[in-house]
Protein backbone atom coordinates (compact mmCIF):
# COMPACT_ATOMS: atom_id res chain seq x y z
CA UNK A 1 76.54 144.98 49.47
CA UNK A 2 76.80 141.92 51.77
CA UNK A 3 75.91 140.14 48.35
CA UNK A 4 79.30 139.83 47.66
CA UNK A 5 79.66 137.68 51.06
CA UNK A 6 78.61 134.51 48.89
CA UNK A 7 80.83 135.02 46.07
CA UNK A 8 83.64 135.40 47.89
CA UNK A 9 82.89 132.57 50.65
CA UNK A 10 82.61 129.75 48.39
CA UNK A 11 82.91 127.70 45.60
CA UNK A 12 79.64 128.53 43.69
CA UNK A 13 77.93 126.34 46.47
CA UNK A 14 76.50 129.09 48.69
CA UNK A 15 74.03 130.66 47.12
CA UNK A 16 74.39 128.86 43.92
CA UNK A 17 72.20 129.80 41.01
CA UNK A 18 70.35 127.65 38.95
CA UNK A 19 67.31 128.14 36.24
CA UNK A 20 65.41 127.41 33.52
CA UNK A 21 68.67 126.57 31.99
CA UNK A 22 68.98 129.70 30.35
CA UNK A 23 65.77 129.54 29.60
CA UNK A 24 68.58 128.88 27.31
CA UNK A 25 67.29 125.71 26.26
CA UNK A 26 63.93 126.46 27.68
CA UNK A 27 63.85 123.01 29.12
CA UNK A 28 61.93 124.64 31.53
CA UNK A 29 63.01 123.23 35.37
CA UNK A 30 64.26 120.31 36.45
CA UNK A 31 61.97 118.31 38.94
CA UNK A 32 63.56 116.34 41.55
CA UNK A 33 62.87 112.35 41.92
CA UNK A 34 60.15 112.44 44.09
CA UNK A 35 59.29 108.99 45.47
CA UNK A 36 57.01 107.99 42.79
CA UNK A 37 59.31 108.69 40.04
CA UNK A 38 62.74 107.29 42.30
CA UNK A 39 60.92 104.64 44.09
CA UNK A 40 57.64 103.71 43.39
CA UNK A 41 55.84 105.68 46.48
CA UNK A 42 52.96 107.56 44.64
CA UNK A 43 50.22 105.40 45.70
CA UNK A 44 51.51 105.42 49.43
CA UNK A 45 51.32 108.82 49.68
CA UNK A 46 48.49 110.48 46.90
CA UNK A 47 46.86 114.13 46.57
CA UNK A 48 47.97 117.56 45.89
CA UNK A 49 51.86 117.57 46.30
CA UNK A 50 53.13 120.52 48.62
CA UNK A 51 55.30 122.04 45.81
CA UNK A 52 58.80 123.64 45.99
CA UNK A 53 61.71 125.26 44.23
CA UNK A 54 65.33 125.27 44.52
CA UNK A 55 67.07 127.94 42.52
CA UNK A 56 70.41 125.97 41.84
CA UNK A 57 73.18 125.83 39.35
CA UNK A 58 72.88 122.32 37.49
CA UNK A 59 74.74 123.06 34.71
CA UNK A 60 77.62 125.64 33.65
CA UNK A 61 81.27 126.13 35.64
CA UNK A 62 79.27 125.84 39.27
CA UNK A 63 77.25 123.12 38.49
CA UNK A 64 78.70 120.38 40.90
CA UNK A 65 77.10 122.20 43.97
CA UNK A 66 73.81 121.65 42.23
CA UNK A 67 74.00 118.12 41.73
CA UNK A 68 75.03 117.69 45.67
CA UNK A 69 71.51 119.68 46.51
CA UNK A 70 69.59 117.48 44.25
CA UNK A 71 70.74 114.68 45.64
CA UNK A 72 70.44 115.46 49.22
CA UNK A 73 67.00 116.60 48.66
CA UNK A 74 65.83 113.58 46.12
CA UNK A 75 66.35 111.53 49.35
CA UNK A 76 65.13 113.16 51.56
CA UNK A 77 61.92 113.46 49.38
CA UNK A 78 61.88 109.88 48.94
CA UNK A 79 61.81 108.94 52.58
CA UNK A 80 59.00 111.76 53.79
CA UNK A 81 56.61 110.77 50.92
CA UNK A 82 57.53 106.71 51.85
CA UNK A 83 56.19 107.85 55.63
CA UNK A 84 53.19 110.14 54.14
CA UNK A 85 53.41 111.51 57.34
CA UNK A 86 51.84 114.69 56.37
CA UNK A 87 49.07 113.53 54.48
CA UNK A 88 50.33 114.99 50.95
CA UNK A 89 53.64 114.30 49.27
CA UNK A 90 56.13 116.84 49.10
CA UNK A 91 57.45 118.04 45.89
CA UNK A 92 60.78 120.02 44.89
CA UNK A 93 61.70 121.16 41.31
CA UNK A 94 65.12 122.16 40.51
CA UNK A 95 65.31 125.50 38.36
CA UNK A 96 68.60 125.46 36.57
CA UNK A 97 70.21 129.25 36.50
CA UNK A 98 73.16 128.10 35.54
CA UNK A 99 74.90 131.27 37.16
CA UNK A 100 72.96 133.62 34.85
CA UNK A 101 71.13 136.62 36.08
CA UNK A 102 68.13 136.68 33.85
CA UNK A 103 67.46 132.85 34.20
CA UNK A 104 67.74 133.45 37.71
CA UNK A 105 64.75 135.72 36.77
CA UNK A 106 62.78 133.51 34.69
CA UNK A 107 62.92 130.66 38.11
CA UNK A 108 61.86 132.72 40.05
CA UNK A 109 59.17 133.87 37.76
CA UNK A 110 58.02 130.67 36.90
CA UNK A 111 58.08 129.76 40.76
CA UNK A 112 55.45 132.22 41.10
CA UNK A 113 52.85 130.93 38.78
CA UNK A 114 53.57 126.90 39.42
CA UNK A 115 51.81 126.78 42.77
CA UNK A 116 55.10 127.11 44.68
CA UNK A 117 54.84 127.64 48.06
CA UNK A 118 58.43 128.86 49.07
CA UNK A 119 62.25 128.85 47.39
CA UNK A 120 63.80 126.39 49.57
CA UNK A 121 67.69 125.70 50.23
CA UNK A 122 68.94 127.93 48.39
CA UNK A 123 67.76 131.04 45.79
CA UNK A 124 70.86 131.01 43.36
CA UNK A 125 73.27 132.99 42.78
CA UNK A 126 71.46 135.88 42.60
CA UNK A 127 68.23 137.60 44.28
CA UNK A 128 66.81 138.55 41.42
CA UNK A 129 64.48 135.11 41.04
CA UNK A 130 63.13 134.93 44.31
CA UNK A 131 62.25 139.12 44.59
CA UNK A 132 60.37 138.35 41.35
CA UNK A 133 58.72 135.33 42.96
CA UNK A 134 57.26 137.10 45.91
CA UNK A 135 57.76 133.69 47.67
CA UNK A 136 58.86 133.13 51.18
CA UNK A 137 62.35 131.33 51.18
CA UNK A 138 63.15 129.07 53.79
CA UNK A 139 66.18 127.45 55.32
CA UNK A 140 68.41 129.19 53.82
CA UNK A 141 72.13 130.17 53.89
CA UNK A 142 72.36 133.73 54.97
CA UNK A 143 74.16 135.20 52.74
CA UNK A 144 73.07 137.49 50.10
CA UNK A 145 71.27 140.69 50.92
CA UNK A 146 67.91 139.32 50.45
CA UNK A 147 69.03 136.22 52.94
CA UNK A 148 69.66 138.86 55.34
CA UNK A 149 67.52 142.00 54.95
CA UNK A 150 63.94 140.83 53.37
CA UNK A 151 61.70 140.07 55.90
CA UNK A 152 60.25 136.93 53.26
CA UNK A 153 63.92 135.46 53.99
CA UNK A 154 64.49 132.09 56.77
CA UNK A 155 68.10 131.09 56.73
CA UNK A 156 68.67 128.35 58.89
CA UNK A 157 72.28 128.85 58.32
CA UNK A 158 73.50 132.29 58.71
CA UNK A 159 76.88 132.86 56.47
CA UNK A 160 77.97 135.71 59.06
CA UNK A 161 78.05 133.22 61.79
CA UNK A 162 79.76 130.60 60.17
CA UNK A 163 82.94 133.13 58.62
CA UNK A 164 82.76 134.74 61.89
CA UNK A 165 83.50 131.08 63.91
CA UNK A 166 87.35 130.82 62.15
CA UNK A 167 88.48 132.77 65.26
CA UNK A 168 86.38 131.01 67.91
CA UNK A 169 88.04 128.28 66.71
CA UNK A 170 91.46 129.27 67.06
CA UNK A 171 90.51 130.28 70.31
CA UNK A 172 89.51 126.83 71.36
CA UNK A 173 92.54 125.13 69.83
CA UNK A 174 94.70 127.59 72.46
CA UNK A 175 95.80 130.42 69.97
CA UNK A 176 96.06 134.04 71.74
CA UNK A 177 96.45 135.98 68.46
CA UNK A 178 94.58 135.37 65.31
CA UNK A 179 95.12 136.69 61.93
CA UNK A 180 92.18 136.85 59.42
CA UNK A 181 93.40 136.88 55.58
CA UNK A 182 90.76 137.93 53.47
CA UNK A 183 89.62 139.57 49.77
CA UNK A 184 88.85 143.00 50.17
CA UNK A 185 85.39 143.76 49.50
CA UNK A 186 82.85 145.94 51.09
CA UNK A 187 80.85 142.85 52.10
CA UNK A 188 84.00 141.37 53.83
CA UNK A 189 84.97 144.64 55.04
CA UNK A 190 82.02 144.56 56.98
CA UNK A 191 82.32 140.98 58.39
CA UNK A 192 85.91 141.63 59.60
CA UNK A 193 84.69 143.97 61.89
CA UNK A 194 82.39 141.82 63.55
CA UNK A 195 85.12 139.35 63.79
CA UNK A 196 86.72 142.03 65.59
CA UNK A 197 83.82 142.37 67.92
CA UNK A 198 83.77 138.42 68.49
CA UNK A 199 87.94 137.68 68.98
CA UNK A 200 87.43 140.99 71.70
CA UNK A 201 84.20 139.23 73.27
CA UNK A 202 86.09 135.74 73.54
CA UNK A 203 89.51 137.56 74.61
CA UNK A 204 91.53 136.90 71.45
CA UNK A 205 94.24 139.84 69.83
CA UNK A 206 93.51 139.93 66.10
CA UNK A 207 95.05 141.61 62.57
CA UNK A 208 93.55 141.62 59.39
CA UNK A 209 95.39 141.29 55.76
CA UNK A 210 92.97 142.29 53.13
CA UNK A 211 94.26 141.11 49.66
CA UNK A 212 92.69 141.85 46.03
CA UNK A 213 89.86 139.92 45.29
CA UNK A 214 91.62 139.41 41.86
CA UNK A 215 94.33 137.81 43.13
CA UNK A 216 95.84 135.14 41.14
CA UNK A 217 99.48 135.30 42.61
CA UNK A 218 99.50 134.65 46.46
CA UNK A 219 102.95 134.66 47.04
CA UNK A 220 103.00 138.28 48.21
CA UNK A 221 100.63 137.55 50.83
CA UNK A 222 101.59 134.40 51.78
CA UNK A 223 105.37 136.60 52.57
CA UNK A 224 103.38 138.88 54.64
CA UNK A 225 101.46 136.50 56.52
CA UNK A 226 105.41 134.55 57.13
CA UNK A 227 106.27 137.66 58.11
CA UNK A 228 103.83 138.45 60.99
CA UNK A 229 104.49 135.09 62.16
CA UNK A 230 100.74 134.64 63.39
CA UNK A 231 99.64 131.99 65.59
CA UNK A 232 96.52 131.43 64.46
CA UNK A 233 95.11 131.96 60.34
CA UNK A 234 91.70 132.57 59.56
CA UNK A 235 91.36 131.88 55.14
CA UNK A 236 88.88 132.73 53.16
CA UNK A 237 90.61 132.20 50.19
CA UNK A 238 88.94 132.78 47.12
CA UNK A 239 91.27 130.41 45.42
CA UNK A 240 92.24 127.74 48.25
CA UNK A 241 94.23 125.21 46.49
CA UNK A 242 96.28 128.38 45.40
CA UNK A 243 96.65 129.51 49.09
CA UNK A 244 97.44 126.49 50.30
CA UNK A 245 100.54 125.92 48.48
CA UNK A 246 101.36 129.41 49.04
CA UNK A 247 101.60 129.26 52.31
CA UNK A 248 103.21 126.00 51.98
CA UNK A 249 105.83 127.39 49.72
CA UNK A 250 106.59 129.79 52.83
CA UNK A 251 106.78 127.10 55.56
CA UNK A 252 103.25 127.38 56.95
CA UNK A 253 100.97 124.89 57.23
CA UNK A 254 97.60 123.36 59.10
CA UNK A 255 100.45 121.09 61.20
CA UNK A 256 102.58 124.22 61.74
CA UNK A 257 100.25 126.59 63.06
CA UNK A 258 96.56 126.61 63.50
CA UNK A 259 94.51 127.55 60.38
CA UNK A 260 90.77 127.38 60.11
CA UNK A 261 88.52 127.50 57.05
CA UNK A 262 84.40 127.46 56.59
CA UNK A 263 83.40 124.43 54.61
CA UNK A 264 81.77 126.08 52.22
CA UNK A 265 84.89 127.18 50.73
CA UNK A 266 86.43 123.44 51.03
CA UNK A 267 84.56 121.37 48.20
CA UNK A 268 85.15 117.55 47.63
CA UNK A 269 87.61 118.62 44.94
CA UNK A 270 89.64 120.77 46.96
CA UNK A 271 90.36 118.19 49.19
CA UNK A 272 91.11 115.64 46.85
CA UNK A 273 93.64 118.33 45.50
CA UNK A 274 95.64 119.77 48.55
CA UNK A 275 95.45 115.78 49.84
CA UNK A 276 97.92 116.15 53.06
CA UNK A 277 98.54 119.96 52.45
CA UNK A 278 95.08 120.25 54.61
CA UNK A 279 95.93 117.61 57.20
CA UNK A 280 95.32 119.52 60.48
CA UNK A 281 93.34 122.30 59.16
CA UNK A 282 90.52 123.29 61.73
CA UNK A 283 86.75 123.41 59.61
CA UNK A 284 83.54 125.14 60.78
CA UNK A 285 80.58 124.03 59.72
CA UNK A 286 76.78 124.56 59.97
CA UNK A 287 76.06 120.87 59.70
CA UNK A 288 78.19 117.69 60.56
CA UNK A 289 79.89 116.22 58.20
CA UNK A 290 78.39 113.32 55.76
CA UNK A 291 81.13 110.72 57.28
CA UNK A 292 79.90 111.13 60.89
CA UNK A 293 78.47 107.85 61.13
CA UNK A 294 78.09 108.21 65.14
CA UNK A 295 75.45 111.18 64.33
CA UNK A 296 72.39 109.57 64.40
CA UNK A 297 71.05 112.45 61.69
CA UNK A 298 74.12 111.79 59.35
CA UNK A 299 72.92 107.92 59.95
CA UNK A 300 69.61 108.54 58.92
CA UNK A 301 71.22 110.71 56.16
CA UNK A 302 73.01 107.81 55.13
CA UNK A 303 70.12 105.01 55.01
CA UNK A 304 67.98 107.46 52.71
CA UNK A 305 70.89 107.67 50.35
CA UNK A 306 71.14 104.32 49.82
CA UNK A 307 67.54 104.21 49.42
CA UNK A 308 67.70 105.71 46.03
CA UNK A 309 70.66 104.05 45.23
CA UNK A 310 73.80 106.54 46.28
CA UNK A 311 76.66 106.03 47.21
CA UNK A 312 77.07 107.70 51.03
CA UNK A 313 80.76 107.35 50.97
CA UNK A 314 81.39 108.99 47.83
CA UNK A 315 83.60 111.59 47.61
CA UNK A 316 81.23 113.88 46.15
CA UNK A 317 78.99 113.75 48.67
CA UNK A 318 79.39 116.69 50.82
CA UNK A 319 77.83 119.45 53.47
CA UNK A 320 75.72 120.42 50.72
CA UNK A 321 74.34 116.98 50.20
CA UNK A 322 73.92 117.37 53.85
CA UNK A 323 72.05 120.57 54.55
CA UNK A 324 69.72 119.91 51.70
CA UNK A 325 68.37 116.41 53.01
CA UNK A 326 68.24 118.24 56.45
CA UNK A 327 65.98 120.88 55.16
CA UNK A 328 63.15 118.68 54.38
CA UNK A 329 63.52 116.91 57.26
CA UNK A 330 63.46 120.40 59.75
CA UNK A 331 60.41 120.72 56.98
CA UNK A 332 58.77 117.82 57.57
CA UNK A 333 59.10 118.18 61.14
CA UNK A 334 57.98 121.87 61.83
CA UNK A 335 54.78 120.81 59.22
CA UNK A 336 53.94 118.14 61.90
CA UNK A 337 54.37 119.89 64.56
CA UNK A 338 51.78 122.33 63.53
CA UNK A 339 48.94 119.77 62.97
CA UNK A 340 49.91 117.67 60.01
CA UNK A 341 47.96 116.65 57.51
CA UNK A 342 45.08 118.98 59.00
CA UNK A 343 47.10 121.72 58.89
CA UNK A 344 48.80 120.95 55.60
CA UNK A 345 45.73 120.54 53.85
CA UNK A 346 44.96 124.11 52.71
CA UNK A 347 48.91 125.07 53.26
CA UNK A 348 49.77 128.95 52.18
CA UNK A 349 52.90 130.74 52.01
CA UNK A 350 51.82 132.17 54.58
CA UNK A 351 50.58 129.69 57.15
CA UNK A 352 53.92 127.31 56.10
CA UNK A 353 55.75 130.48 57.26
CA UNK A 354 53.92 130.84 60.50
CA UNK A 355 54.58 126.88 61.21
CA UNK A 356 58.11 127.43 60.56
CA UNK A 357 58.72 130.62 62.51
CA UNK A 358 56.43 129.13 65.48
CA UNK A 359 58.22 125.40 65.38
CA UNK A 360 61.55 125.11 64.97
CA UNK A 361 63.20 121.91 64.63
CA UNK A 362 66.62 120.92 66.58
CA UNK A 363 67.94 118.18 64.49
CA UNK A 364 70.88 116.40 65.20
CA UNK A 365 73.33 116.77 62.06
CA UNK A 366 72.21 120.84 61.81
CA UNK A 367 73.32 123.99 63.92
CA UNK A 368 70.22 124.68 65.85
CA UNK A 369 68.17 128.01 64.44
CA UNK A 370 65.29 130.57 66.10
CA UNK A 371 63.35 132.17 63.05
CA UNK A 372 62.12 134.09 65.66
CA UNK A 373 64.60 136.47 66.50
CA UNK A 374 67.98 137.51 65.74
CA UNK A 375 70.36 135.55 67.59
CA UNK A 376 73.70 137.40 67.77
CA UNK A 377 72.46 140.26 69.91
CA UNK A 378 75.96 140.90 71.54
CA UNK A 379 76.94 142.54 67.97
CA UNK A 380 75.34 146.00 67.56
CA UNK A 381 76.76 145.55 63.59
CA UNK A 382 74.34 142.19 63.04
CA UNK A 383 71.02 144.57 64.30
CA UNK A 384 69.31 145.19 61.30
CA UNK A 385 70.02 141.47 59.55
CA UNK A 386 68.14 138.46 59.95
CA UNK A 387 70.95 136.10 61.98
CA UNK A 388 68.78 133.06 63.18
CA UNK A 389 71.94 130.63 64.43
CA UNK A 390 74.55 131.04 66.17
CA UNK A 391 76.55 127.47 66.45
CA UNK A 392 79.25 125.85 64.12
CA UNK A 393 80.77 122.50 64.54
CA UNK A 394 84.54 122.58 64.63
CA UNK A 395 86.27 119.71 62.79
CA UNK A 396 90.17 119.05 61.79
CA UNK A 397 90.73 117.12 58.51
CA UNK A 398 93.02 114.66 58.16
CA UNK A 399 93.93 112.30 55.60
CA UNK A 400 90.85 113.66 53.41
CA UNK A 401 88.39 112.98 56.50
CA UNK A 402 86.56 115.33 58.62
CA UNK A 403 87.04 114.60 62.60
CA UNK A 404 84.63 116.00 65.42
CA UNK A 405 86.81 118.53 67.71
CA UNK A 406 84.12 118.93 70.05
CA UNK A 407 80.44 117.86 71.00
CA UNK A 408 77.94 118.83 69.32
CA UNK A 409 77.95 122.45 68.16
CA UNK A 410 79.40 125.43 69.50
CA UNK A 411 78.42 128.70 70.46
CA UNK A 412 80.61 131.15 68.37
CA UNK A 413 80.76 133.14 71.38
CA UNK A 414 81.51 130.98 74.07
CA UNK A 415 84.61 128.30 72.45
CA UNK A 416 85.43 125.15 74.38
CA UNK A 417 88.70 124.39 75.54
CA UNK A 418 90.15 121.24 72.36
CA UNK A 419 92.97 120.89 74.44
């Protein structure tokens, strides 16, 4: 059910497929630039690479989400295997689904038989691939039904938590009543209710407009929305820039009243296109944003870009670019802190997913995460699913750039005062 979640949150970034493109070429999958192939690191850092796979959308109508992983991950890549910190180099190879179920099958298939040792980052845009696999996958988003049910599933990012923080937002910015706007679907059905749980928990009053998830006219609801007068939106448009100027149309705007969004649903290319119709809107996140330059993750972030010869300030770098370079590093990191290279040496899915579950890593661009246990315990609902974070950071756009609201990241159940 809660597979919908991802379809409906984002732009084909969350949870976006990729594969053996199609096996439809049978190209087989695309490896990432490791640092021998993007700069000459091989013989700094020999032996047995630790091998991955990302299950991501490369090509196809989604396929710009799976370029900002690739990128985010070849440089991350790059700088672990310059340090050789852990002995071996670390390998990731892209599987290109390109949004279709049975190449999502065939990655994960071949996954299994490649000396994989876990689906990392994402799965795709279905679960189909990494059930097949029988893989552990690790940091993921927490999204689809295998992200949150399967007990082989470690999202360092939990979906529910980040389309749950729109009201804890409002609530910081001062609003007292909160409307959430969003496609009706089981999945969503199900989230609004624990966003009904959170706005009572952090003394909010909220409604709930449910539209189609078909919905190519937004005019209607844009009228209703006017029409309750709200002082605080929630969106989770399934077609922003159509929203947008909806809402615009009607006199309502991210200056006029407080409006929040998840970033997943706000890609480079929504931005560009609503330009000042999003100046003001309030953005959760999971990670900071790649312009943060004060964030001394984004900065590292930055330097291992330009290592391989990107561009850090280009526009199509994004919180995917982001969260992928931060999973190797929280990799990295957890690998070390369970022995390193000794440790590493004879590395099984299984002992990688004892070292994550018994190290995690607080890093400083990244809501912090607890494989260990779920972390939303104040919402009966969340019980059975595997909810591992619990923090957002809150940002406003303006003039196409993402601004810090508050410090650091923020409990979804306990919102500062913004002032």
């Amino acid at each position: 059910m809660l597979a919908a979640f991802a379809v409906a949150c984002g732009d084909g970034e969350i949870g976006s497929g990729a594969a053996v493109a199609g096996g439809a070429a049978g190209d087989g999958p695309r490896q990432t630039e490791t640092a021998a192939a993007s700069s000459g690191d091989a013989e700094e850092c020999p032996g047995d690479p630790l091998r991955f796979t990302t299950i991501s959308a490369l090509t196809g109508p989604v396929a710009r989400g799976g370029e900002r992983y690739r990128i985010g991950t070849d440089a991350a890549v790059a700088a672990v295997n310059r340090e050789c910190s852990l002995g071996r180099p670390i390998e990731v190879a892209f599987c290109d689904d390109a949004a279709d179920v049975n190449t999502n099958l065939a990655c994960g298939r071949q996954a299994a038989g490649d000396g994989s040792l876990a689906l990392l980052t994402t799965v795709g845009s279905f679960d189909d691939g990494v059930t097949a696999s029988g893989l552990p996958g690790i940091f993921l988003y927490g999204t689809s039904a295998f992200e949150l049910t399967d007990p082989n599933a470690y999202s360092s990012i939990s979906g529910i938590s980040v389309g749950m923080a729109g009201v804890t937002a409002a609530k910081a910015a001062g609003a007292d009543t909160f409307l959430l706007v969003l496609p009706d679907s089981p999945a969503l059905q199900f989230v609004a209710v624990q966003v009904e749980q959170v706005a009572e928990l952090i003394d909010i009053d909220l409604e709930t407009i449910y539209f189609p998830t078909d919905t190519t006219d937004y005019a209607p609801i844009a009228a209703q929305i006017s029409q309750r007068d709200p002082e605080a939106i929630g969106l989770l448009p399934v077609s922003p820039v159509v929203m947008i100027n909806a809402l615009a149309d009607e006199g309502l705007t991210p200056e006029s009243h407080i409006m929040s969004m998840a970033s997943i649903v706000l890609s480079p290319e929504i931005v560009t296109e609503l330009g000042s119709a999003l100046d003001g809107m309030i953005v959760v996140s999971p990670t900071v944003p790649p312009n943060a330059v004060d964030n001394a993750g984004i900065a590292e972030f930055r330097e291992d870009l330009e290592a391989i010869g990107e561009d850090p300030d280009a526009p199509t770098i994004d919180f995917t670019a982001v969260t992928a370079w931060s999973n190797i590093k929280k990799l990295e990191e957890a690998l070390l802190a369970a022995g390193g290279p000794s440790f590493v040496a004879d590395l099984t899915p299984e002992s990688l997913v004892r070292a994550l579950v018994q190290h995690p890593v607080a890093r400083p661009e990244a809501a912090p995460y607890d494989f260990r246990e779920n972390q939303l315990t104040e919402l009966p609902g969340l019980a059975g699913f595997r909810v591992f974070t619990r923090e957002v950071v809150i940002l406003e756009l303006q003039d196409g750039e993402y601004q810090l609201l508050a410090d650091g990241f923020v409990d979804i159940l306990d919102p500062p005062d913004l002032g």
